[in-house]
Structure formats: structure tokens, C-alpha cells
N, C-alpha and C. Protein backbone atom coordinates (compact mmCIF):
# COMPACT_ATOMS: atom_id res chain seq x y z
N UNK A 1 65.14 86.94 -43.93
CA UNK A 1 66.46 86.39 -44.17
C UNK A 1 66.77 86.44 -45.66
N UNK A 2 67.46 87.34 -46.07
CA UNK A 2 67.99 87.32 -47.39
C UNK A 2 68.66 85.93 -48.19
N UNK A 3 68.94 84.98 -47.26
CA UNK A 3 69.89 84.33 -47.91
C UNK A 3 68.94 83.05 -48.67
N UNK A 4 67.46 83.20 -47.56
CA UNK A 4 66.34 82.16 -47.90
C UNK A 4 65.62 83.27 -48.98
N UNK A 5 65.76 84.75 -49.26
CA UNK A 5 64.60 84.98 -50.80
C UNK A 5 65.63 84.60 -51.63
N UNK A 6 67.15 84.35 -51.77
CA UNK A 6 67.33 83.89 -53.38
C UNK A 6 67.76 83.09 -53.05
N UNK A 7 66.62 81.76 -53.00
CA UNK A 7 67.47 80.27 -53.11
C UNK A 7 67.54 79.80 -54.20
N UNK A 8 67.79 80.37 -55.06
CA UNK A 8 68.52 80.11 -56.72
C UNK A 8 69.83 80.15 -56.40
N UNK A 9 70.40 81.02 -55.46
CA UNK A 9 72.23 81.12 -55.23
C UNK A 9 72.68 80.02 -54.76
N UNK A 10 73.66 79.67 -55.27
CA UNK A 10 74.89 78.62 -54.76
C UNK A 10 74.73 78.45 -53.33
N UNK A 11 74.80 77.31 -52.57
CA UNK A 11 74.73 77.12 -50.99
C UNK A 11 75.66 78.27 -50.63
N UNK A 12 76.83 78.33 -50.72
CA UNK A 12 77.86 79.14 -50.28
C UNK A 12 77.57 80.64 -50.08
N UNK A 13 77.06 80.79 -51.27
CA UNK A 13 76.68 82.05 -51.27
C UNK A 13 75.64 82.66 -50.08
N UNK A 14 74.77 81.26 -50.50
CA UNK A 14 73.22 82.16 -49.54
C UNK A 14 74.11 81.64 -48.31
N UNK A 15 75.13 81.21 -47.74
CA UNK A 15 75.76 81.64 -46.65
C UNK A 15 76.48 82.76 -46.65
N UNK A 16 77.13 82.99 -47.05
CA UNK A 16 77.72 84.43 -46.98
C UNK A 16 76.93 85.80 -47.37
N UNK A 17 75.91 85.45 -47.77
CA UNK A 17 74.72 85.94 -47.86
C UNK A 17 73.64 86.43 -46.38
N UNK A 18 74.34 85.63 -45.09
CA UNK A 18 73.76 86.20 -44.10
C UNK A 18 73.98 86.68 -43.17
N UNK A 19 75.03 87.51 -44.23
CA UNK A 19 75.28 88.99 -43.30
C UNK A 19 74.50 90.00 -44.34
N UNK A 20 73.63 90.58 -44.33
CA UNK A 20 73.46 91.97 -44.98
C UNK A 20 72.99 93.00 -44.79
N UNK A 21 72.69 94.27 -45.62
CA UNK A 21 72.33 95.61 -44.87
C UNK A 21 71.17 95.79 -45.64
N UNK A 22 70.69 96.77 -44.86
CA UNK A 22 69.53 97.84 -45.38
C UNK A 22 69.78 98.87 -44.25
N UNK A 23 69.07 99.97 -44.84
CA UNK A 23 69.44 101.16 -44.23
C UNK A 23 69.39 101.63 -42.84
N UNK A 24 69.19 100.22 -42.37
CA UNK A 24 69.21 100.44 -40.55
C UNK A 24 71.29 99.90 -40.52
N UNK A 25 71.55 99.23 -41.37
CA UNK A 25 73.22 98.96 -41.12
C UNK A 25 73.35 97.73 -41.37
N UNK A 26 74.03 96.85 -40.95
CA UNK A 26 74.44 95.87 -41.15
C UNK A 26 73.94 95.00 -40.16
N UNK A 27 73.09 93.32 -41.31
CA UNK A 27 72.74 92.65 -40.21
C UNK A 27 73.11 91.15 -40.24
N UNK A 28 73.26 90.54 -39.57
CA UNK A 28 73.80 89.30 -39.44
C UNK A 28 72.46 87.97 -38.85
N UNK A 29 72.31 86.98 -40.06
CA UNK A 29 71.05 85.95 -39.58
C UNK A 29 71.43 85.26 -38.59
N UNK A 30 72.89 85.23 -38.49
CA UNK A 30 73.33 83.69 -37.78
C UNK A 30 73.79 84.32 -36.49
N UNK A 31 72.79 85.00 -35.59
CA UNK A 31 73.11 85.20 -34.65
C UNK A 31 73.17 84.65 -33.46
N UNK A 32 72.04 83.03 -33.39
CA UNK A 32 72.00 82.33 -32.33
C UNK A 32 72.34 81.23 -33.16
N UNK A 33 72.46 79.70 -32.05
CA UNK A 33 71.95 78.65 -32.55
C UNK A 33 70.95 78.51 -32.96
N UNK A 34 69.87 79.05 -32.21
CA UNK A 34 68.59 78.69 -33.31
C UNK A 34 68.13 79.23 -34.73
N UNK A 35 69.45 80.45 -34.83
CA UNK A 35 68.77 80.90 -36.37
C UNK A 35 69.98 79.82 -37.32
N UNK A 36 71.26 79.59 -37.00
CA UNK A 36 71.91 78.44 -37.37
C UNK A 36 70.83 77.55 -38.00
N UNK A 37 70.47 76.69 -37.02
CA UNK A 37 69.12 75.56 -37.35
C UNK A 37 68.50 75.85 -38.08
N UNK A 38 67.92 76.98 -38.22
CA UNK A 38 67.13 77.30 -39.22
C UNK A 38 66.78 77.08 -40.61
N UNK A 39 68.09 78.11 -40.70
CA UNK A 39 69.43 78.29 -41.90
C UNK A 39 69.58 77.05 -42.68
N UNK A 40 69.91 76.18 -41.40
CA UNK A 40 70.41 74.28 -42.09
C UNK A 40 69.08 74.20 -42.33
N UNK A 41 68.02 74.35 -42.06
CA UNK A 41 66.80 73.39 -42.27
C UNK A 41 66.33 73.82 -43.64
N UNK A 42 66.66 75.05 -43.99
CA UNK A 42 65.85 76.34 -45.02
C UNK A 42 66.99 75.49 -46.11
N UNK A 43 67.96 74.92 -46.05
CA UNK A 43 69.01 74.79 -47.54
C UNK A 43 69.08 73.26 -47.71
N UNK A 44 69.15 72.60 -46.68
CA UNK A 44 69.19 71.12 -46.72
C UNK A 44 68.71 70.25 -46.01
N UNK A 45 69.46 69.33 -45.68
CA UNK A 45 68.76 68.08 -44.53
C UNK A 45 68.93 68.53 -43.45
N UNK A 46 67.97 68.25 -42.66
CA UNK A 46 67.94 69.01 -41.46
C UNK A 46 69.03 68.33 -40.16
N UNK A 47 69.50 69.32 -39.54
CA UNK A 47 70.33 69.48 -38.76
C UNK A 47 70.02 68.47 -37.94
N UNK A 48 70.94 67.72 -36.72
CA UNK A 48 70.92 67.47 -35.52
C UNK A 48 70.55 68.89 -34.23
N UNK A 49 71.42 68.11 -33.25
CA UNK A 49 71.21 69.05 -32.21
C UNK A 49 72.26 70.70 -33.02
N UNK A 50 72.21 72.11 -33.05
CA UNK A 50 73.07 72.47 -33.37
C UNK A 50 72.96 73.15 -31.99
N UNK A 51 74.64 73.53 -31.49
CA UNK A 51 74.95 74.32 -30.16
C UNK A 51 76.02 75.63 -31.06
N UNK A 52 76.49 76.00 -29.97
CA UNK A 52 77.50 77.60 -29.86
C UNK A 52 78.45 77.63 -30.66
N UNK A 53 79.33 76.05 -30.26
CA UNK A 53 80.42 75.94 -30.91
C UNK A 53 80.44 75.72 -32.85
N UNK A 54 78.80 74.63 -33.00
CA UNK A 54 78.49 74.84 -34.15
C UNK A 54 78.27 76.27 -34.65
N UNK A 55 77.56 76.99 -34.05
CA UNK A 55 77.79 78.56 -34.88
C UNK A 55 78.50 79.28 -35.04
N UNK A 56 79.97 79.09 -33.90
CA UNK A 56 80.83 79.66 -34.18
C UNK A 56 81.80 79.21 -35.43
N UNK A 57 81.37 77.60 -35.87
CA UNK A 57 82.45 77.01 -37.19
C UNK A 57 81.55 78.05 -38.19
N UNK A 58 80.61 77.57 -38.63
CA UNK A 58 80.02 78.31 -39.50
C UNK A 58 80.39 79.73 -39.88
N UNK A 59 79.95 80.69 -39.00
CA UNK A 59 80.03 81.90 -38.86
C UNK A 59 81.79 82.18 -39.32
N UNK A 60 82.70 81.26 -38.98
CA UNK A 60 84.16 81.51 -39.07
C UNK A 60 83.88 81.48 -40.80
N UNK A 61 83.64 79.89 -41.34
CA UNK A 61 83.42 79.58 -43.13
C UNK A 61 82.74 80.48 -43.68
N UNK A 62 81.66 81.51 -43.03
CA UNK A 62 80.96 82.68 -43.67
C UNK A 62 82.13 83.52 -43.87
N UNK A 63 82.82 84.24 -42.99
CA UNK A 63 83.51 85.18 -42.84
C UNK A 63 84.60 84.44 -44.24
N UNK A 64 85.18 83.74 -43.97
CA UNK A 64 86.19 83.41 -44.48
C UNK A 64 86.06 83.16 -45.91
N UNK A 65 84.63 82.61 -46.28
CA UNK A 65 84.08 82.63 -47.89
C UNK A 65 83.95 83.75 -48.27
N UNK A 66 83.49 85.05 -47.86
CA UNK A 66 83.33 86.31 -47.81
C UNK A 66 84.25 86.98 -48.16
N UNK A 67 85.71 86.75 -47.39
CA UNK A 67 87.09 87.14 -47.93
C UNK A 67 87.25 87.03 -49.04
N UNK A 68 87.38 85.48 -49.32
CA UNK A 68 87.83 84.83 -50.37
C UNK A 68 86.94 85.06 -51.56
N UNK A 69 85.55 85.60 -51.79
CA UNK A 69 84.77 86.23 -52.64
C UNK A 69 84.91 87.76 -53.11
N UNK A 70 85.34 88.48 -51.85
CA UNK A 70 85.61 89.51 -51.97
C UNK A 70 87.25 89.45 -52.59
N UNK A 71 87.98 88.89 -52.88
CA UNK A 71 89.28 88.68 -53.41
C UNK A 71 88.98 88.11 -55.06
N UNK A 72 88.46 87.46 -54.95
CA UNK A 72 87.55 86.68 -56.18
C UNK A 72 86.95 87.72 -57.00
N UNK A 73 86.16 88.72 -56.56
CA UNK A 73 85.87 89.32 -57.49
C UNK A 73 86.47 90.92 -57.82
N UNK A 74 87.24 90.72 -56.61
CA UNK A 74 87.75 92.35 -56.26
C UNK A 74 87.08 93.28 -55.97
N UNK A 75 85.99 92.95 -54.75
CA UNK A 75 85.06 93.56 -54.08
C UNK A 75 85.71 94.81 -53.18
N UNK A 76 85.26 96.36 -53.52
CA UNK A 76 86.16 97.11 -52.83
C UNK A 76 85.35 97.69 -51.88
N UNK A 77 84.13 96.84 -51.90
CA UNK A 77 82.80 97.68 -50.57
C UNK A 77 83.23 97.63 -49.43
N UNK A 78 83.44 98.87 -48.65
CA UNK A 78 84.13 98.53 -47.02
C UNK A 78 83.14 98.28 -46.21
N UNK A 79 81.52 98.68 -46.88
CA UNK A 79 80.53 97.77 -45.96
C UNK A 79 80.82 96.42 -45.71
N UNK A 80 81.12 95.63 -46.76
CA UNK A 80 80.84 94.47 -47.28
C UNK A 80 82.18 93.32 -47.05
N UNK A 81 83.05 94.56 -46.32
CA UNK A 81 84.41 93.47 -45.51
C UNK A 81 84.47 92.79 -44.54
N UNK A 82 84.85 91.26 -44.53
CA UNK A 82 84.78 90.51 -43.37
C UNK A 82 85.71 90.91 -42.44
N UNK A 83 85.87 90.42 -41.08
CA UNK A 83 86.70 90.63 -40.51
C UNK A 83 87.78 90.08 -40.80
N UNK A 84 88.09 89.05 -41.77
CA UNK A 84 89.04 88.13 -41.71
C UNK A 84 89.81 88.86 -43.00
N UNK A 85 91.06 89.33 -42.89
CA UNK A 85 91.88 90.37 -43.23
C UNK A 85 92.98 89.52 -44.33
N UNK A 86 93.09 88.46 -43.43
CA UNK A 86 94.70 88.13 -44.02
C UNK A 86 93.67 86.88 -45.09
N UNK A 87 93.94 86.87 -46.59
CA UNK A 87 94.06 85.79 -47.45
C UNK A 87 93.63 84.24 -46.82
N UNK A 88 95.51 84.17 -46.31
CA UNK A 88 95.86 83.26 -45.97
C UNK A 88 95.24 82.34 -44.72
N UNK A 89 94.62 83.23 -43.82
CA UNK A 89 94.07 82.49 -42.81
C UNK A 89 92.61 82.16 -43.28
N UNK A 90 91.72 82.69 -44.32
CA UNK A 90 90.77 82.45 -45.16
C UNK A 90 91.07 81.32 -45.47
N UNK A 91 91.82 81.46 -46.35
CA UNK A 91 92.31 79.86 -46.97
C UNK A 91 92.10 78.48 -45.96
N UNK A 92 92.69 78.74 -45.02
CA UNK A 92 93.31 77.89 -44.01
C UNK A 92 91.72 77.68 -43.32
N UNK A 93 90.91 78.43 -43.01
CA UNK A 93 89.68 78.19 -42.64
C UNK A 93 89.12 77.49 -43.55
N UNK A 94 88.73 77.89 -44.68
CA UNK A 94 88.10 76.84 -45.84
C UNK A 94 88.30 75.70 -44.92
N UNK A 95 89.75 75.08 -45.58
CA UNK A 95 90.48 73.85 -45.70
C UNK A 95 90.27 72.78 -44.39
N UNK A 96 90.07 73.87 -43.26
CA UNK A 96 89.84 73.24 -42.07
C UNK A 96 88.43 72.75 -41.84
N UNK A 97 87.29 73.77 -42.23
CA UNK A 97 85.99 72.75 -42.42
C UNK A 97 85.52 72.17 -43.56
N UNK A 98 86.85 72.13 -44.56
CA UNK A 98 86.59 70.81 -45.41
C UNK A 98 86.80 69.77 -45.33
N UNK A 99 88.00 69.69 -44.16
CA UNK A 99 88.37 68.40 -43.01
C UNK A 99 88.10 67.95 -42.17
N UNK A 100 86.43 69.19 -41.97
CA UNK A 100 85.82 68.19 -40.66
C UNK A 100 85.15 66.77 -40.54
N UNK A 101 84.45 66.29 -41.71
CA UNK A 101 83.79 65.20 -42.18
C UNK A 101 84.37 64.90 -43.61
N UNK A 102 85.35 64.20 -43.64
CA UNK A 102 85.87 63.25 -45.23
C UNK A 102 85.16 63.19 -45.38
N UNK A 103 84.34 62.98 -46.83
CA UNK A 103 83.27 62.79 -47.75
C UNK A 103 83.55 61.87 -48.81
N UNK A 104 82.82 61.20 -49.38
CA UNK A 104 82.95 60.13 -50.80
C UNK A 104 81.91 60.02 -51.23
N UNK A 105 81.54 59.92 -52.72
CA UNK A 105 80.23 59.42 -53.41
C UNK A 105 79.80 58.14 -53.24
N UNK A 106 78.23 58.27 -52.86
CA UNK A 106 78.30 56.95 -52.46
C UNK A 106 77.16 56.58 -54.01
N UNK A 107 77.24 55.66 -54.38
CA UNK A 107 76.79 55.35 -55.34
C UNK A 107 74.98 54.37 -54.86
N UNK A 108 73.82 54.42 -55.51
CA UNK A 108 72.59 54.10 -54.98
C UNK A 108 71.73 53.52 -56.33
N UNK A 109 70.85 52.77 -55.79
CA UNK A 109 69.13 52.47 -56.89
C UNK A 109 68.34 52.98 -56.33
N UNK A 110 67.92 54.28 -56.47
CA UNK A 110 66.44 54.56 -57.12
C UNK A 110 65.81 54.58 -57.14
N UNK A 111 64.86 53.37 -57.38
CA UNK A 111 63.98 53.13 -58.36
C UNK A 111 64.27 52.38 -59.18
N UNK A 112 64.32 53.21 -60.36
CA UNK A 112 64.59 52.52 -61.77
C UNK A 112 66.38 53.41 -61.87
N UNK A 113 66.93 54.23 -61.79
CA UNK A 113 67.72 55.18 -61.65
C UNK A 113 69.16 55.03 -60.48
N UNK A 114 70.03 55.19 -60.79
CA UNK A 114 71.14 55.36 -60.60
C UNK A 114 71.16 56.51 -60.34
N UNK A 115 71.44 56.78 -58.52
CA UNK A 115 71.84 58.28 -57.69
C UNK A 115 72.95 58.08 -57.26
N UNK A 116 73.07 59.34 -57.15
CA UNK A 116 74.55 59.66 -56.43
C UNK A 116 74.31 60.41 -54.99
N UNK A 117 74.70 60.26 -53.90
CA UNK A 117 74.85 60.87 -52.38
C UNK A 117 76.20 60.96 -51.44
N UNK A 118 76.09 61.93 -50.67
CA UNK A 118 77.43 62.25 -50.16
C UNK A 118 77.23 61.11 -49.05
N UNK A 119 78.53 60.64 -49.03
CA UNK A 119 78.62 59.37 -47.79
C UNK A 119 79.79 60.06 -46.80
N UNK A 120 79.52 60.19 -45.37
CA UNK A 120 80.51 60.70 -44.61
C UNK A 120 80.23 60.08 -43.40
N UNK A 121 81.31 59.87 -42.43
CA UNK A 121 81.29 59.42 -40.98
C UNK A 121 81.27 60.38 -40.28
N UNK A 122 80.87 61.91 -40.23
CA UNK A 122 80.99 62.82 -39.57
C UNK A 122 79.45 63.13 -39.17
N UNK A 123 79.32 63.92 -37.86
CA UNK A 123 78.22 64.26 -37.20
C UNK A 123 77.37 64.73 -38.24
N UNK A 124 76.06 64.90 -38.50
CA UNK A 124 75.82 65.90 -39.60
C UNK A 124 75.98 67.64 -39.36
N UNK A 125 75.76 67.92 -38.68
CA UNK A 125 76.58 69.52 -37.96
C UNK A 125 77.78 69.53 -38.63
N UNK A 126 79.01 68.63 -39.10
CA UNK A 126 80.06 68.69 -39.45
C UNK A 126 79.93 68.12 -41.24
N UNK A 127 78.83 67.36 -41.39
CA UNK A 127 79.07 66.96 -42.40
C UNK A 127 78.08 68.69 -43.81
N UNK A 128 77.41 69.46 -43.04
CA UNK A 128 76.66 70.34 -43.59
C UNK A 128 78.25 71.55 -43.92
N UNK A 129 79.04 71.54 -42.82
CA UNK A 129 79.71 72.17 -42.56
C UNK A 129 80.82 71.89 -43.73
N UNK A 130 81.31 70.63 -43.61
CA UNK A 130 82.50 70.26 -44.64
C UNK A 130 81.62 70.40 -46.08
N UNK A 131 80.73 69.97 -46.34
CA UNK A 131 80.13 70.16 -47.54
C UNK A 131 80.01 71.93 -47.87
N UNK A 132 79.53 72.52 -47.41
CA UNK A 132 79.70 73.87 -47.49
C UNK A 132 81.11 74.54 -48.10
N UNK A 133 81.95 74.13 -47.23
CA UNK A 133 83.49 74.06 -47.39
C UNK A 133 83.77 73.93 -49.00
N UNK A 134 83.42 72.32 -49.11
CA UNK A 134 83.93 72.44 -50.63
C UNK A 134 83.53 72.85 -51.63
N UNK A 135 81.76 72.82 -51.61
CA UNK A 135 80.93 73.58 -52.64
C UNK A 135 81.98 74.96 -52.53
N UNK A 136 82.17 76.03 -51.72
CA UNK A 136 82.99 76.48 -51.77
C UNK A 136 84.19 76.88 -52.41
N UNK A 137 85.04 75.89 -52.44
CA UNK A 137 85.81 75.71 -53.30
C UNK A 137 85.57 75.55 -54.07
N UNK A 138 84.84 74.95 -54.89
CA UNK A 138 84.57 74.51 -56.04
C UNK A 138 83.81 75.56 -56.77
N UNK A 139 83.05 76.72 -56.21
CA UNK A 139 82.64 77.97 -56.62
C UNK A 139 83.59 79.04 -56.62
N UNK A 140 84.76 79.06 -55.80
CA UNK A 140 86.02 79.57 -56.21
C UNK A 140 87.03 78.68 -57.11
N UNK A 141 87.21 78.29 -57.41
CA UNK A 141 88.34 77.76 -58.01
C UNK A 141 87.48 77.19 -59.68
N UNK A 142 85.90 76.52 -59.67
CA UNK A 142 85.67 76.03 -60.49
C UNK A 142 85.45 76.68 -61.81
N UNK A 143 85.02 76.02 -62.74
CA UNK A 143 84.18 76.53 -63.63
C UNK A 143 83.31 78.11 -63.87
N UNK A 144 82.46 77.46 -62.78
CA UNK A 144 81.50 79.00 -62.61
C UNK A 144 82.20 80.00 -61.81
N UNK A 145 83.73 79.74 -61.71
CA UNK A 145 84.13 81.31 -60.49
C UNK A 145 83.87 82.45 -60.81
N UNK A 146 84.26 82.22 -62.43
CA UNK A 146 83.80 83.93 -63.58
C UNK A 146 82.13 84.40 -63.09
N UNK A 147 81.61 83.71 -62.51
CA UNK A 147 80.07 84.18 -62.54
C UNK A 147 79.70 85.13 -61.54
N UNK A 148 80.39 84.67 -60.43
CA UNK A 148 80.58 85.13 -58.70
C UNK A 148 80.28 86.81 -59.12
N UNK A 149 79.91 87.15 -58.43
CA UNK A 149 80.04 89.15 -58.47
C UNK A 149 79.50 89.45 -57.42
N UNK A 150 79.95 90.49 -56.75
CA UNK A 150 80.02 91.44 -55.72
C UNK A 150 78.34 92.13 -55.82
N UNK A 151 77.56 92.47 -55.13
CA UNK A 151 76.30 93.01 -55.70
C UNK A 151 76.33 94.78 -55.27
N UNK A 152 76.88 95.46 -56.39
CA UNK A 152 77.20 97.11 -56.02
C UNK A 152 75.61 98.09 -56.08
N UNK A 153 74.09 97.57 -55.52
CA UNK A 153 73.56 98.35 -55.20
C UNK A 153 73.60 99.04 -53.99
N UNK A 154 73.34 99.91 -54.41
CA UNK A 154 73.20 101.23 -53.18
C UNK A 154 73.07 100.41 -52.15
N UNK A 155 73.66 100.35 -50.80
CA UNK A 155 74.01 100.13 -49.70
C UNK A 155 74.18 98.35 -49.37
N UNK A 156 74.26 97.40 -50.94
CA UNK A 156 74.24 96.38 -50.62
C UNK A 156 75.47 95.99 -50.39
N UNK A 157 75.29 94.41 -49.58
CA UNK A 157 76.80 93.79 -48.97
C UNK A 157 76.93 92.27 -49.79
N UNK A 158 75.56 92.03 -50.96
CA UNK A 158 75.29 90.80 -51.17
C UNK A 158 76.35 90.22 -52.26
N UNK A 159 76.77 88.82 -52.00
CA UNK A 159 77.10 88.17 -53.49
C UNK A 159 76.48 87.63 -54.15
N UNK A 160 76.42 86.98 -55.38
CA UNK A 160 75.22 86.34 -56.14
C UNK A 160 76.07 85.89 -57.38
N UNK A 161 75.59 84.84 -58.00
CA UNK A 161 76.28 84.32 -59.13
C UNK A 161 75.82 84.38 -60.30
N UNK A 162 76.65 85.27 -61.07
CA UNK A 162 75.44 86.11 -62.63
C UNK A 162 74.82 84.75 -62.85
N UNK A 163 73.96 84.52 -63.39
CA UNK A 163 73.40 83.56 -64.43
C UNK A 163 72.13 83.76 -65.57
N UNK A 164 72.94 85.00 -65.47
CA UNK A 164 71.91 85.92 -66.67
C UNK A 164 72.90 86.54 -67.87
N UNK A 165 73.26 87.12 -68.78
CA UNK A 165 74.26 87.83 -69.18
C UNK A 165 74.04 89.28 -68.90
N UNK A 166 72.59 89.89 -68.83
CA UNK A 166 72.05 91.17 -68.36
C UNK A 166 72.40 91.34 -66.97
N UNK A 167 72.24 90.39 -65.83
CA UNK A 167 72.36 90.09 -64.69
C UNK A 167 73.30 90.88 -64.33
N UNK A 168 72.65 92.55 -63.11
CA UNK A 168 74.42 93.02 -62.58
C UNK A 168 74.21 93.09 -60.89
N UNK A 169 72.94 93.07 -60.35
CA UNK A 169 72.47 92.71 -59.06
C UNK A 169 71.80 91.71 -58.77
N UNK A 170 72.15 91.62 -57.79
CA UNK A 170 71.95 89.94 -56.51
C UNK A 170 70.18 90.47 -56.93
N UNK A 171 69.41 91.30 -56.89
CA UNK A 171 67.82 90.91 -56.88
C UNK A 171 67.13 92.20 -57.82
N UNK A 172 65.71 92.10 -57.97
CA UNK A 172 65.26 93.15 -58.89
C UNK A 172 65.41 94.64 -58.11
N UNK A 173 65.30 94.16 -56.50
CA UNK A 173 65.04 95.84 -55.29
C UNK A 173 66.43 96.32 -55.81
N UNK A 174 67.79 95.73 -55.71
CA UNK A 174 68.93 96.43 -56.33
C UNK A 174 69.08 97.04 -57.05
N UNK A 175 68.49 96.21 -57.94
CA UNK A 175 68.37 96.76 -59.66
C UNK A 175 67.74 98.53 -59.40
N UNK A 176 66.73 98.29 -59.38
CA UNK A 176 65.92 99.41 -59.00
C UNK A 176 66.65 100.65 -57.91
N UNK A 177 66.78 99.99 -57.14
CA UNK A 177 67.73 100.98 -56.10
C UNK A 177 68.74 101.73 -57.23
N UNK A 178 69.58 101.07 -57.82
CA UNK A 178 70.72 101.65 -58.65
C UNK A 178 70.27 102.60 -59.74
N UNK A 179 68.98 101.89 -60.33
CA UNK A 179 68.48 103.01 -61.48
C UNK A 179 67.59 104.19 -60.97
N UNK A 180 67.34 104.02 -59.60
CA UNK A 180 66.78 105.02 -59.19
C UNK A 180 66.89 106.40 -58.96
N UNK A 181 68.70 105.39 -58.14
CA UNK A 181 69.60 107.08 -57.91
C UNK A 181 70.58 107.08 -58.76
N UNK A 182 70.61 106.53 -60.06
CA UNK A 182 71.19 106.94 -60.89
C UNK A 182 70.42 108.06 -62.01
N UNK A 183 69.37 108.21 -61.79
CA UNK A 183 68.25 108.79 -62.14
C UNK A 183 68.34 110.08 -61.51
N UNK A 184 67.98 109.65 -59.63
CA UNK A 184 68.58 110.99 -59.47
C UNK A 184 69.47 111.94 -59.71
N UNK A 185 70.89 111.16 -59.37
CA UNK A 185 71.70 112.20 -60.00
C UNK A 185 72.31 112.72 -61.06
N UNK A 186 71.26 111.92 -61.79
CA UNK A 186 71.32 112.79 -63.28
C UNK A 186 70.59 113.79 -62.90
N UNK A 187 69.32 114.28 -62.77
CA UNK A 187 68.45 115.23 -62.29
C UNK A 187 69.00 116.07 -61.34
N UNK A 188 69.35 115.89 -60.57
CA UNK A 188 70.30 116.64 -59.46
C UNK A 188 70.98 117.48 -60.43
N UNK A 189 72.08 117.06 -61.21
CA UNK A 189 73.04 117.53 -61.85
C UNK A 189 72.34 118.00 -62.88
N UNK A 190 71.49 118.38 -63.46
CA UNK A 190 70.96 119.34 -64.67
C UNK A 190 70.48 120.22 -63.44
N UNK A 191 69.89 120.13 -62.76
CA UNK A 191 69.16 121.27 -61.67
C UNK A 191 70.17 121.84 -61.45
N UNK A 192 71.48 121.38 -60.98
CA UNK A 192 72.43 122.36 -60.65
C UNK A 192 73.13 123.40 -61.78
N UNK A 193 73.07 122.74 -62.82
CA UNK A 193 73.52 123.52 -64.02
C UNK A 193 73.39 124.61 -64.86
């Protein structure tokens, strides 16, 4: 599961992160409920019961973060296009599982220390879900949106959030992939010459 080797990426990301390719095509983690569960267990607090309808919200906020990343950075990979076409219904997805569970800071002791935790009345299936949502937003719209980038190695579909200034692929295999056959076809092209 790609989205569990870089858990340095933004939650959002290593969701939209599980769709990706290698040279068999394009593959998708969240194919059952049980890889759902998983997924939740591999990034945060672990899930309740998750069913169908839970994978189908998710899978919609993947697609739809995916858009909205691929718009974000001006991703022109046609591997790497969601199905979700129109902007606007992206949008509208966000917004809708950011309204599944209202959220508020709930303020806590510690210990010795003053924490902060998300307080919500929603199922946790909905509350993983709305949280997703806004981290979301808040990785589009915030601060770090400039960081977001498209990952253009050879046959990748990944996003990843620079946090390097060298940083131009989601992992080192990219890296490598790109200087590889950029290598080649330099060589190619003197052979032909």
C-alpha cells in the first residue's frame, strides 16, 4: 500500500494516495471494506464497524481530493485523472463530508500539559471521514497549498507535499525512475546521431 510507505504525507494525501500505478496499471487500496479498515487503522484511531456505504463516502472524498489536487497543482497526467470531472461537484463533495460529523476543539490535562482533541457527536466512520474533509481543505486552501505537487515519475499517479526544496518526487524509486530514463534518452539520442 503506497499510501502506508510515505506516512510523512499529509492524511489527505496518503488518501488520495490509494489509487496508484506500477507497470501492471492502475491500482486502487480501497477496494473492500476491509482494506478501508485497514487504511483507518494504518493513519489513526481505529475504526468502528466499517461497511459498503462507508467505502463508498471515502472513495467519493478520494476521488474528489484528487480533482481538487489535480486543479491545485495543474496536474495534466491522464493516468492520474479522477473520475470526478466537474470542479464544482468536487467541491460540493469535500463540503459534504465535512458535514458529516461537526467538530470543535475540545480542550484537556495531560498530565502536567495542556492538549488539544477533536470533540464530535458523529459515529467515528463519520468523524475519520469529516476530519479528512477538512485537513483537506486546509491543505488546499492553507498555508502549505504551495507545497502540494503532482509526482511526474515515469508512470506515477502519486501526490506528495514538497518538504524539501530539492524535493521533485513523491519517493527516492521516482527519483531514480526519472534519472534513469532521462539517462536513457540522452544515450538513445547520441546513438542515433
Amino acid at each position: 500500500m503506497p499510501a502506508l510507505l510515505l506516512p510523512g504525507e499529509p492524511t489527505p494525501v496518503r488518501l488520495m494516495n490509494t489509487v496508484w500505478a506500477d507497470r501492471s496499471g492502475l491500482h486502487d487500496d480501497l477496494e473492500t471494506a476491509a482494506d478501508l479498515r485497514t487504511w483507518i487503522d494504518a493513519v489513526g484511531p481505529a475504526a468502528a464497524e466499517v461497511g459498503d456505504g462507508d467505502l463508498a463516502r471515502f472513495r467519493s472524498l478520494r476521488d474528489a481530493l484528487r480533482r481538487l489536487a489535480a486543479f491545485a497543482t495543474e496536474d495534466t497526467r491522464p493516468a492520474a485523472a479522477s473520475p470526478l470531472r466537474d470542479l464544482t461537484e468536487a467541491v460540493a463533495e469535500v463540503n459534504r463530508a465535512a458535514a458529516l460529523a461537526p467538530g470543535w476543539p475540545v480542550l484537556e490535562l495531560d498530565g502536567d500539559a495542556l492538549a488539544r482533541r477533536f470533540g464530535s457527536e458523529g459515529d467515528p466512520v463519520s468523524q475519520c471521514l469529516a476530519s479528512l474533509a477538512v485537513q483537506g481543505i486546509e491543505l488546499l486552501t492553507g498555508p502549505g497549498r504551495e507545497d502540494l505537487r503532482a509526482c511526474y515519475g515515469p508512470g506515477c499517479v502519486l501526490y506528495f507535499a514538497k518538504d524539501h526544496p530539492r524535493r521533485e518526487w513523491c519517493s527516492a524509486g521516482c527519483g531514480n525512475r526519472a534519472r534513469a530514463a532521462r539517462h536513457y534518452a540522452r544515450h538513445r539520442t547520441a546513438a542515433e546521431g
